[in-house]
PDB file of N, CA and C in Angstrom:
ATOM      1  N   UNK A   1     -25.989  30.055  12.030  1.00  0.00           N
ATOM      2  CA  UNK A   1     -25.593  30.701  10.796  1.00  0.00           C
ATOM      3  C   UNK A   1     -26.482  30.203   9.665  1.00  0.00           C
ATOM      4  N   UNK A   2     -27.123  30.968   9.019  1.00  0.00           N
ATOM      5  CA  UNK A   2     -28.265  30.797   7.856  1.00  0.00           C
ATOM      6  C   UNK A   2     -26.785  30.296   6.309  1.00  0.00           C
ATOM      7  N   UNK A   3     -27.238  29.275   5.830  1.00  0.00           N
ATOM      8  CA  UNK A   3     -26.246  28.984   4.945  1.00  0.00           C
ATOM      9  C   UNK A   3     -27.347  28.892   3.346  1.00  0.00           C
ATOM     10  N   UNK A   4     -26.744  29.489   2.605  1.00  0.00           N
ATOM     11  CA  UNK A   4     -27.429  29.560   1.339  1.00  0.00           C
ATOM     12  C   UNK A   4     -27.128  28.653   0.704  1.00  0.00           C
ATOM     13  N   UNK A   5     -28.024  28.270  -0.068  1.00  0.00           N
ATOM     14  CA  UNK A   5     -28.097  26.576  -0.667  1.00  0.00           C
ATOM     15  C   UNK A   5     -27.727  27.135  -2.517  1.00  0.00           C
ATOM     16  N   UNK A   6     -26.349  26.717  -2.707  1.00  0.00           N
ATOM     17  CA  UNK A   6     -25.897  27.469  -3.560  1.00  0.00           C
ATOM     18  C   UNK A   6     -25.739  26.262  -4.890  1.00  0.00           C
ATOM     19  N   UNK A   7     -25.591  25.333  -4.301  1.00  0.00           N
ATOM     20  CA  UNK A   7     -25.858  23.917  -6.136  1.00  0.00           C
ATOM     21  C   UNK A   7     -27.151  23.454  -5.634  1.00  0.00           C
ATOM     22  N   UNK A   8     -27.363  22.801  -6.702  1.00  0.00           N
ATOM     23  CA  UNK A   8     -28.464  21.703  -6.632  1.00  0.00           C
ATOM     24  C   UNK A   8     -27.909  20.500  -7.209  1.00  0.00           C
ATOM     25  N   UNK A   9     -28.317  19.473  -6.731  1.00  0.00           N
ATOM     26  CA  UNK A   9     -27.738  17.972  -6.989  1.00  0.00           C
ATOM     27  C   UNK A   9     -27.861  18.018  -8.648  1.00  0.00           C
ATOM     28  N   UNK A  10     -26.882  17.243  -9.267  1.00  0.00           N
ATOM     29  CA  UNK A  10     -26.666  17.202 -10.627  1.00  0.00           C
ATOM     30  C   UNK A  10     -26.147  18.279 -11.540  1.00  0.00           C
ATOM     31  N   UNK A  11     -26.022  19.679 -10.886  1.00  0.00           N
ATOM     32  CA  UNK A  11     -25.168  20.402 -11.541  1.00  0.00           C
ATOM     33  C   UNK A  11     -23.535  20.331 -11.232  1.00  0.00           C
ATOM     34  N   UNK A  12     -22.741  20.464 -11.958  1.00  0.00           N
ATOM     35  CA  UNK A  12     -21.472  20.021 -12.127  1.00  0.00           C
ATOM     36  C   UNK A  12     -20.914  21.014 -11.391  1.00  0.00           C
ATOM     37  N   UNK A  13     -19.791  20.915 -10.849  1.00  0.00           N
ATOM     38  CA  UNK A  13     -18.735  21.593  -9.643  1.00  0.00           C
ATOM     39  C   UNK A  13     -17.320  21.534 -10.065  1.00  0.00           C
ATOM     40  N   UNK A  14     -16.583  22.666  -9.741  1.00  0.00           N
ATOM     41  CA  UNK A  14     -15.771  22.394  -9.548  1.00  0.00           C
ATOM     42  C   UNK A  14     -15.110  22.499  -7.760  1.00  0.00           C
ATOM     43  N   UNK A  15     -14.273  21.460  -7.697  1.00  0.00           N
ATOM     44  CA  UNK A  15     -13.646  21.860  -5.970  1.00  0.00           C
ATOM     45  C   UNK A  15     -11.980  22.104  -6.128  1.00  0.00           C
ATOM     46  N   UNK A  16     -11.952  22.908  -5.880  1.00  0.00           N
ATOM     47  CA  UNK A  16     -10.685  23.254  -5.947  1.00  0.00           C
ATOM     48  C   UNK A  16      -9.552  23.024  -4.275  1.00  0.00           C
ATOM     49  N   UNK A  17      -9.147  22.333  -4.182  1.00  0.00           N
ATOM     50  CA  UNK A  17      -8.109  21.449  -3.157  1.00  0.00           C
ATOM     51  C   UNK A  17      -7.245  22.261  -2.640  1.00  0.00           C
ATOM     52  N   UNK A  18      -6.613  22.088  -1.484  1.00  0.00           N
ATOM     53  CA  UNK A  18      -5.865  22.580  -0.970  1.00  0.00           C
ATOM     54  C   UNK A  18      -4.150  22.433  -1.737  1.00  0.00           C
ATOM     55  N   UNK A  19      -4.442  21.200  -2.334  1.00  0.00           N
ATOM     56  CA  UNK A  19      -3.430  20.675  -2.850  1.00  0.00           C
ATOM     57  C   UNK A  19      -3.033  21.391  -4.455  1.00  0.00           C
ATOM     58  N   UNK A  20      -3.957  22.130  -4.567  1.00  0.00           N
ATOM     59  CA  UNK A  20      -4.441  22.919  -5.643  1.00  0.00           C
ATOM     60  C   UNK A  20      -4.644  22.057  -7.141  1.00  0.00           C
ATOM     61  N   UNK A  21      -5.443  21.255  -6.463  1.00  0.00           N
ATOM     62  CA  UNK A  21      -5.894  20.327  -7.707  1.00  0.00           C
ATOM     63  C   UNK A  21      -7.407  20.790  -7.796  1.00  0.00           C
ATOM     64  N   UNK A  22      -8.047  20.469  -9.132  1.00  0.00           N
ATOM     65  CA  UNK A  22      -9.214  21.014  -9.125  1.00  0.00           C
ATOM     66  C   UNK A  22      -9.995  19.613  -9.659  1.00  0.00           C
ATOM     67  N   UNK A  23     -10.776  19.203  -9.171  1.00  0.00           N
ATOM     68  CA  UNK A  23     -11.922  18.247  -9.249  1.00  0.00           C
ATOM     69  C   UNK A  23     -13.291  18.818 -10.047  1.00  0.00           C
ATOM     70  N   UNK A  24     -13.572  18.035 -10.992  1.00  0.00           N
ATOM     71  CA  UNK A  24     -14.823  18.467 -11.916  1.00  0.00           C
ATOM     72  C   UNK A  24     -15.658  17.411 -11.205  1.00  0.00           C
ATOM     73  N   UNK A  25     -16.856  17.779 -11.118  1.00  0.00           N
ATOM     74  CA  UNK A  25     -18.247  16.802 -10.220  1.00  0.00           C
ATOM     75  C   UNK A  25     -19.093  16.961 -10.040  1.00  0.00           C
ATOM     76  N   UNK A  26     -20.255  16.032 -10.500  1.00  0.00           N
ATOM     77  CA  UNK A  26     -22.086  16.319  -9.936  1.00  0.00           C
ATOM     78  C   UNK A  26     -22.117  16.394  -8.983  1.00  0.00           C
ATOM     79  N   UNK A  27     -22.731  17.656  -7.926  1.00  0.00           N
ATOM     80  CA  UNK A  27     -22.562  17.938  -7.229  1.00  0.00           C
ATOM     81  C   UNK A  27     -23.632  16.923  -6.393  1.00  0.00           C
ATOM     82  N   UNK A  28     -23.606  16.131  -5.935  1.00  0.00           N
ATOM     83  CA  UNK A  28     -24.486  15.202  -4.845  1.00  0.00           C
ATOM     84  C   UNK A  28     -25.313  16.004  -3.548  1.00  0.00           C
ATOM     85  N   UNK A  29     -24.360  16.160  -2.654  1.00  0.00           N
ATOM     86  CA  UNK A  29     -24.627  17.134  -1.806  1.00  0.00           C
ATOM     87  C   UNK A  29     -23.189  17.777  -0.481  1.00  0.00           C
ATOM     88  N   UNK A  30     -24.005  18.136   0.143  1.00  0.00           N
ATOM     89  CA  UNK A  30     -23.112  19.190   1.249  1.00  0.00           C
ATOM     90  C   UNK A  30     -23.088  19.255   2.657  1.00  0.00           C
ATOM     91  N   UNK A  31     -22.359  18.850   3.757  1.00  0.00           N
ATOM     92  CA  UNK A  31     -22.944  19.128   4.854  1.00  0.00           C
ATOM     93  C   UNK A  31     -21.601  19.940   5.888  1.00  0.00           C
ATOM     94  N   UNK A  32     -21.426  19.695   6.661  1.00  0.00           N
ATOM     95  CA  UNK A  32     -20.572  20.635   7.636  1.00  0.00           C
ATOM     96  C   UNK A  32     -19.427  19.820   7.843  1.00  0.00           C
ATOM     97  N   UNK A  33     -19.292  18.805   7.149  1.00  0.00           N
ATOM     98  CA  UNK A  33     -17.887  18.110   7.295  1.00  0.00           C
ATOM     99  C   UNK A  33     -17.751  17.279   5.889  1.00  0.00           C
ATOM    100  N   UNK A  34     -18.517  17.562   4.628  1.00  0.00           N
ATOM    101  CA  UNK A  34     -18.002  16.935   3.661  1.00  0.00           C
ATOM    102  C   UNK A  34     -18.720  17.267   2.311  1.00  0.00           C
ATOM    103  N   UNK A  35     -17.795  17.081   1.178  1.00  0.00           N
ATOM    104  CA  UNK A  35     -19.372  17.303   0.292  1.00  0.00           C
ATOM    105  C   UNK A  35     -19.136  16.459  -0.765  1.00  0.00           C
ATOM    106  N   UNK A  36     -20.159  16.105  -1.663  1.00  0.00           N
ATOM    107  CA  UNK A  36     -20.118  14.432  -1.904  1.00  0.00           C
ATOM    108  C   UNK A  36     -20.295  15.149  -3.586  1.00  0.00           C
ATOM    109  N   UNK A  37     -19.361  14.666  -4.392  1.00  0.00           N
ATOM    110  CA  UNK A  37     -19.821  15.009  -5.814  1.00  0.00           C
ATOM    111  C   UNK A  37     -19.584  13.222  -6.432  1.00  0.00           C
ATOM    112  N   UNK A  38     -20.563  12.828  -7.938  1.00  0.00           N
ATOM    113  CA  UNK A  38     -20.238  11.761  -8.375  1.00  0.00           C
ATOM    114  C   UNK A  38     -19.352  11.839  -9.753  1.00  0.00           C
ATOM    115  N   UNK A  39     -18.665  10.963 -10.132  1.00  0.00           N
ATOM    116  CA  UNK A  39     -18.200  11.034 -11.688  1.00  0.00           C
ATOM    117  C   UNK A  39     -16.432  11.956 -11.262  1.00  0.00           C
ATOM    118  N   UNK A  40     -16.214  11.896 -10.183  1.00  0.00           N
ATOM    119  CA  UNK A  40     -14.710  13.154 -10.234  1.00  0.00           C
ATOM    120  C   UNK A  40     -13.551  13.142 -11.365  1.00  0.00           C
ATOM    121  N   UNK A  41     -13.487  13.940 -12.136  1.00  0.00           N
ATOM    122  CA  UNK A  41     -12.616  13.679 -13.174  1.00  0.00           C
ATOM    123  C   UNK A  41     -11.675  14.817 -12.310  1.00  0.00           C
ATOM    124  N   UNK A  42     -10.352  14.889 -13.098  1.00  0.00           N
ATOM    125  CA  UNK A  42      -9.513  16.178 -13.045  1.00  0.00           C
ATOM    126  C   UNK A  42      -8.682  16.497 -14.025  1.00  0.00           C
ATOM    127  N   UNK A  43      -8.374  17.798 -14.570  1.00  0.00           N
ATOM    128  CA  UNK A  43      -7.615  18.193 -15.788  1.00  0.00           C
ATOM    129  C   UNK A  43      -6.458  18.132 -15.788  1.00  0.00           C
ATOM    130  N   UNK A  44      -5.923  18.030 -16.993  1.00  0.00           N
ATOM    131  CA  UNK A  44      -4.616  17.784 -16.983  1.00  0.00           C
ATOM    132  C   UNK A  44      -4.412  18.154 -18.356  1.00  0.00           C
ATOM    133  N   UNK A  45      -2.778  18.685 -18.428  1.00  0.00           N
ATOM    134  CA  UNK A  45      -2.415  19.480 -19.564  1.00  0.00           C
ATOM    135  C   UNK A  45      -2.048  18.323 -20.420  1.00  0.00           C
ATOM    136  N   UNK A  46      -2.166  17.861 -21.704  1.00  0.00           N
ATOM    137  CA  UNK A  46      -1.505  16.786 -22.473  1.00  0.00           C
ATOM    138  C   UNK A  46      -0.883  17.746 -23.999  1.00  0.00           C
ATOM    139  N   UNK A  47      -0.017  17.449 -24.919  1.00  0.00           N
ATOM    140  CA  UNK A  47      -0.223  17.638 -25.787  1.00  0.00           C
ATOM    141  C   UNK A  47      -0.743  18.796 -26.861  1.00  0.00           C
ATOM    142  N   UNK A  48      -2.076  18.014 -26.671  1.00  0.00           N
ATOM    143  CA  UNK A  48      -3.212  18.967 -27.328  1.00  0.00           C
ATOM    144  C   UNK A  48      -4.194  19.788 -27.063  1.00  0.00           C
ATOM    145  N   UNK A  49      -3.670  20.155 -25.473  1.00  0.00           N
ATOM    146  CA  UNK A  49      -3.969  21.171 -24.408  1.00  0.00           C
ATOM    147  C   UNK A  49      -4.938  20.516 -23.082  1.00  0.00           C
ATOM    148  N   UNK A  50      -5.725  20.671 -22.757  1.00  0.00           N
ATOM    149  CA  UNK A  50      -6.406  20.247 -21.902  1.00  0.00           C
ATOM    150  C   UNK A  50      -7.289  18.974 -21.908  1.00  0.00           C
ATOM    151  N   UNK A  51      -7.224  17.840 -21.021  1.00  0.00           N
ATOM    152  CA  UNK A  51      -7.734  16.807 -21.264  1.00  0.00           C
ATOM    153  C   UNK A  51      -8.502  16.252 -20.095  1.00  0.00           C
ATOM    154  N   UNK A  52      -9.559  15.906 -19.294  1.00  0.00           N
ATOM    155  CA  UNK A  52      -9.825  15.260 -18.061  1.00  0.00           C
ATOM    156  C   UNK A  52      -9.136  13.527 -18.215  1.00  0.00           C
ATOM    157  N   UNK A  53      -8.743  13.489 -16.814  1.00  0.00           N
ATOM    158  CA  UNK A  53      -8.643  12.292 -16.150  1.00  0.00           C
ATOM    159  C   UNK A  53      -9.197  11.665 -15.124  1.00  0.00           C
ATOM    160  N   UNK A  54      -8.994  10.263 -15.037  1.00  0.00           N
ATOM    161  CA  UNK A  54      -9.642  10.235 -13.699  1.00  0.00           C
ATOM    162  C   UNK A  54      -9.364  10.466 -12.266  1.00  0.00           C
ATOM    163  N   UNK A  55     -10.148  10.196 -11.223  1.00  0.00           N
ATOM    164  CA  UNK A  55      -9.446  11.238 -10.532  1.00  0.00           C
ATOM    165  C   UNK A  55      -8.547  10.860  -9.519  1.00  0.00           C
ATOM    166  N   UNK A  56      -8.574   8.904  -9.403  1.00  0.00           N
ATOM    167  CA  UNK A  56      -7.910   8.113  -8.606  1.00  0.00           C
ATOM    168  C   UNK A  56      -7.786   7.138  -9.739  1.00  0.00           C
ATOM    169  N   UNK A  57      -6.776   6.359  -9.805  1.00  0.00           N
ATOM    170  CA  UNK A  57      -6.044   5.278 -10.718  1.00  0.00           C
ATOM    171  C   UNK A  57      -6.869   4.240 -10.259  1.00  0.00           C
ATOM    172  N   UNK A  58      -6.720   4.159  -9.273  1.00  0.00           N
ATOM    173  CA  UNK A  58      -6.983   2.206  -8.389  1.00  0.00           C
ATOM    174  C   UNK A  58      -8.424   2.489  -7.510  1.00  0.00           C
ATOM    175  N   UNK A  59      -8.895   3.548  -7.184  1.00  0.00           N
ATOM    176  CA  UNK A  59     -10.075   3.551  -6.296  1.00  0.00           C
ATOM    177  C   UNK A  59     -11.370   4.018  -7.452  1.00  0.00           C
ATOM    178  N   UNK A  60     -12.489   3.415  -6.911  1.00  0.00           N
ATOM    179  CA  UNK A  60     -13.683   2.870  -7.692  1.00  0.00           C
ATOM    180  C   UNK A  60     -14.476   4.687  -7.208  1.00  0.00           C
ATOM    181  N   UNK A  61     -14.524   5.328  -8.620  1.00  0.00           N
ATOM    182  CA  UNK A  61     -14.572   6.568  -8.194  1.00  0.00           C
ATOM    183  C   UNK A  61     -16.234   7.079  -9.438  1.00  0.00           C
ATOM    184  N   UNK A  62     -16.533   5.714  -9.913  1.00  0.00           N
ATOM    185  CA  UNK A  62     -17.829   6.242 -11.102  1.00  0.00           C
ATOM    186  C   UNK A  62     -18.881   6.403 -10.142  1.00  0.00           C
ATOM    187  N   UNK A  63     -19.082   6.252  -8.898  1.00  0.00           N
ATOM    188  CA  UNK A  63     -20.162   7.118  -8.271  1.00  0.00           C
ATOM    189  C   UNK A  63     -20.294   7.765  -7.450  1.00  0.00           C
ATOM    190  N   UNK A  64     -20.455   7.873  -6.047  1.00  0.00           N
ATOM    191  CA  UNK A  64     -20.614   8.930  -5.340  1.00  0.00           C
ATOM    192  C   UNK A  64     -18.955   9.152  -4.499  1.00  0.00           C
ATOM    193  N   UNK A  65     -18.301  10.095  -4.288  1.00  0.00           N
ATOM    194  CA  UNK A  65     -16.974  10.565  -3.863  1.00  0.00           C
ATOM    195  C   UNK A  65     -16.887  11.324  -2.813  1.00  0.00           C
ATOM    196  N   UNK A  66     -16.847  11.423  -1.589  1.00  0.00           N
ATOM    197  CA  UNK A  66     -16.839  12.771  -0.085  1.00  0.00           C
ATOM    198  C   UNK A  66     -15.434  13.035  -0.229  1.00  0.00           C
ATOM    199  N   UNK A  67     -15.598  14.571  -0.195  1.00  0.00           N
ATOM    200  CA  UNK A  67     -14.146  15.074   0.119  1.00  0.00           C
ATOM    201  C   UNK A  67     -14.366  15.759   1.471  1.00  0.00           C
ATOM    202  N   UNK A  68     -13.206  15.509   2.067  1.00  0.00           N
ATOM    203  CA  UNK A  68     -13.537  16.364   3.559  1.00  0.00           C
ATOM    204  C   UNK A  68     -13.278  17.706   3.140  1.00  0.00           C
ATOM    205  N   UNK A  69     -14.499  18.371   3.957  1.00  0.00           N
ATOM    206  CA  UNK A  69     -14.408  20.168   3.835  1.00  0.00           C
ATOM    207  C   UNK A  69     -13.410  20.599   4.210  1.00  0.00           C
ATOM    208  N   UNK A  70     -12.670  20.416   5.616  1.00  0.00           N
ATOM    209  CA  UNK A  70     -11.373  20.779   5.704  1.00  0.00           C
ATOM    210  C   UNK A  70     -10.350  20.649   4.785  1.00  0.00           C
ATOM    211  N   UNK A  71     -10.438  20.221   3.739  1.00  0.00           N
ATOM    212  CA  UNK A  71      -9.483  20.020   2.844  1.00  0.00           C
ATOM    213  C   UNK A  71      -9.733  20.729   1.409  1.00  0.00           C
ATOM    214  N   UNK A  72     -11.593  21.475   1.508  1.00  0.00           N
ATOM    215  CA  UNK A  72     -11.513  22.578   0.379  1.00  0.00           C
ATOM    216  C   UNK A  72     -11.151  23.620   0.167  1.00  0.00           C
ATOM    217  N   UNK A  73     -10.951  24.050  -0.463  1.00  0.00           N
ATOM    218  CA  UNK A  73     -10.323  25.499  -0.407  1.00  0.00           C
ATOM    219  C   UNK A  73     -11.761  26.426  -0.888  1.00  0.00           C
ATOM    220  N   UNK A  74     -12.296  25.794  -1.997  1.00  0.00           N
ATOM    221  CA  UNK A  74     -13.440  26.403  -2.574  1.00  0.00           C
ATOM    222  C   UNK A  74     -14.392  25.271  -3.405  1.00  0.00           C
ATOM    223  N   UNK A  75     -15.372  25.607  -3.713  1.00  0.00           N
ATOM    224  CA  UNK A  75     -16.727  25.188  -4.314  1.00  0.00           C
ATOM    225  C   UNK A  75     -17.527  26.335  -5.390  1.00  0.00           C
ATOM    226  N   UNK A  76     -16.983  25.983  -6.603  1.00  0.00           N
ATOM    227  CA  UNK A  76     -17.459  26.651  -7.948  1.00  0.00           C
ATOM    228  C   UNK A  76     -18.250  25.962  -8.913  1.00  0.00           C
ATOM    229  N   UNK A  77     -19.403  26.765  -9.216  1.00  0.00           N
ATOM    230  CA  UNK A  77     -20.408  25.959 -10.637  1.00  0.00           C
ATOM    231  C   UNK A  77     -19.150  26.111 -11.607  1.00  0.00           C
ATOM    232  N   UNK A  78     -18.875  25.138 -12.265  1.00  0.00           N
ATOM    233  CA  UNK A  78     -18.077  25.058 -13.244  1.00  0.00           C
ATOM    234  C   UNK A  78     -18.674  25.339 -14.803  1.00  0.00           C
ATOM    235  N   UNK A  79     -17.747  26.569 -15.285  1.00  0.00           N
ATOM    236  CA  UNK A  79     -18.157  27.029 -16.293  1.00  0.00           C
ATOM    237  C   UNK A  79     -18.995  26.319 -17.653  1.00  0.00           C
ATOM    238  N   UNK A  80     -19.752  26.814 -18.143  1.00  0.00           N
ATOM    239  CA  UNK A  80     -20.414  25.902 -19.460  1.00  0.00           C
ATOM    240  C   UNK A  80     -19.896  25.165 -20.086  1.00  0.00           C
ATOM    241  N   UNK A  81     -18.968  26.252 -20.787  1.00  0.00           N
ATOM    242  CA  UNK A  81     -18.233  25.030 -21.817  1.00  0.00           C
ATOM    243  C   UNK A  81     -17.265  23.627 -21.278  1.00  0.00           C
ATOM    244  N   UNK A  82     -16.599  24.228 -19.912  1.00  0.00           N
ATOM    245  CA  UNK A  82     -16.356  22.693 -19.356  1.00  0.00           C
ATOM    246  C   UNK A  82     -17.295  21.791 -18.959  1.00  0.00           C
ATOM    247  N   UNK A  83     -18.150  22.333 -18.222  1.00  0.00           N
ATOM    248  CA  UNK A  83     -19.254  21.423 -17.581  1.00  0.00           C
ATOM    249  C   UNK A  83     -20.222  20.955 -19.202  1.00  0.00           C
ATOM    250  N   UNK A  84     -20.041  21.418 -20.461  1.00  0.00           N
ATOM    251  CA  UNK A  84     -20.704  20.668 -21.545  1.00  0.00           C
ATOM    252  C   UNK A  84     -19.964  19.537 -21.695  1.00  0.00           C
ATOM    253  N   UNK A  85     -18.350  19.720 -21.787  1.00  0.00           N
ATOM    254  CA  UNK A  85     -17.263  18.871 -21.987  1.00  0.00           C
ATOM    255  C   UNK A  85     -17.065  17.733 -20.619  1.00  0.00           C
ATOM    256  N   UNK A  86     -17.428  18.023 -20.006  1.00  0.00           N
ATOM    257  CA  UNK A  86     -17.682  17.234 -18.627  1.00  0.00           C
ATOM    258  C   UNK A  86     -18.777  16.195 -18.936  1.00  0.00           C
ATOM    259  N   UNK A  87     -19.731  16.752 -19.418  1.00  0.00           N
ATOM    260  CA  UNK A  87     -20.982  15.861 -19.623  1.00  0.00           C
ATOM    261  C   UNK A  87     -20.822  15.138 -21.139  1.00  0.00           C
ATOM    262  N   UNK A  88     -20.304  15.319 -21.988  1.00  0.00           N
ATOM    263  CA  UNK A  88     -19.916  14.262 -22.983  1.00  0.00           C
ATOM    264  C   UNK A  88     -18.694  13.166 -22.384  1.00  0.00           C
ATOM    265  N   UNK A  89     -17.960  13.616 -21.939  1.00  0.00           N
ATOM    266  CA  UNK A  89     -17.178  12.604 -21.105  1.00  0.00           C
ATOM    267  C   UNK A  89     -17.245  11.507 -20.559  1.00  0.00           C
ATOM    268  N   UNK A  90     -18.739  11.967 -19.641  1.00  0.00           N
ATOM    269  CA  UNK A  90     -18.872  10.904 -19.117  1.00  0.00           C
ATOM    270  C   UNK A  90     -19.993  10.601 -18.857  1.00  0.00           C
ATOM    271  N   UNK A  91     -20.590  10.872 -20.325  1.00  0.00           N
ATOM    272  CA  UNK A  91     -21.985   9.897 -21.219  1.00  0.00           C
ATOM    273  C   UNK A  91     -21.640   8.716 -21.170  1.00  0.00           C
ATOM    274  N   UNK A  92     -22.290   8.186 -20.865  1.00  0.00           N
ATOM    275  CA  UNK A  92     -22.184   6.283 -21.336  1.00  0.00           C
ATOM    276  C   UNK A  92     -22.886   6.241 -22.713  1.00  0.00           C
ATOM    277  N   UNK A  93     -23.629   6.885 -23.288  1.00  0.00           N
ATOM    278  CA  UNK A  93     -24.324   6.851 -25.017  1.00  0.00           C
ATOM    279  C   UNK A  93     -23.024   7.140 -25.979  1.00  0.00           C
TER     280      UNK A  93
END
């Protein structure tokens, strides 16, 4: 099966879970049993409407992250204005 090479490393993702949680992430890479994004934040409603969090409390998640494919539902370039808001986030400047 010819598979089209649809991110390129460093553009931001979203993965959307079975669990129907959605993960924001540089997309690292992809293979037939996992796909590796770094930085995973996830949204959450607060207040003053939408806010990212992180994406595990206790596990060391500021660099590279595999989610098993069996457990995606989908793999989306995540829209501009989040993926701008994604990338001020989690500027270290």
């Amino acid at each position: 099966m010819l598979k089209e090479k649809t991110y390129e490393s460093g553009d931001i993702v979203t993965l959307f879970l079975q669990t129907g949680q959605e993960i924001l992430g540089k997309f690292v890479s992809e293979d037939d049993s996992s796909t590796v994004v770094c930085k995973p934040l996830t949204v959450a409603i607060g207040q003053k409407g939408a806010v990212f969090q992180t994406f595990t409390v206790t596990g060391d998640s500021e660099s590279n992250v595999s989610f098993k494919t069996g457990k995606i539902i989908s793999v989306l370039k995540t829209n501009t204005a989040t993926s701008e808001s994604y990338k001020t986030a989690t500027s270290t400047i």
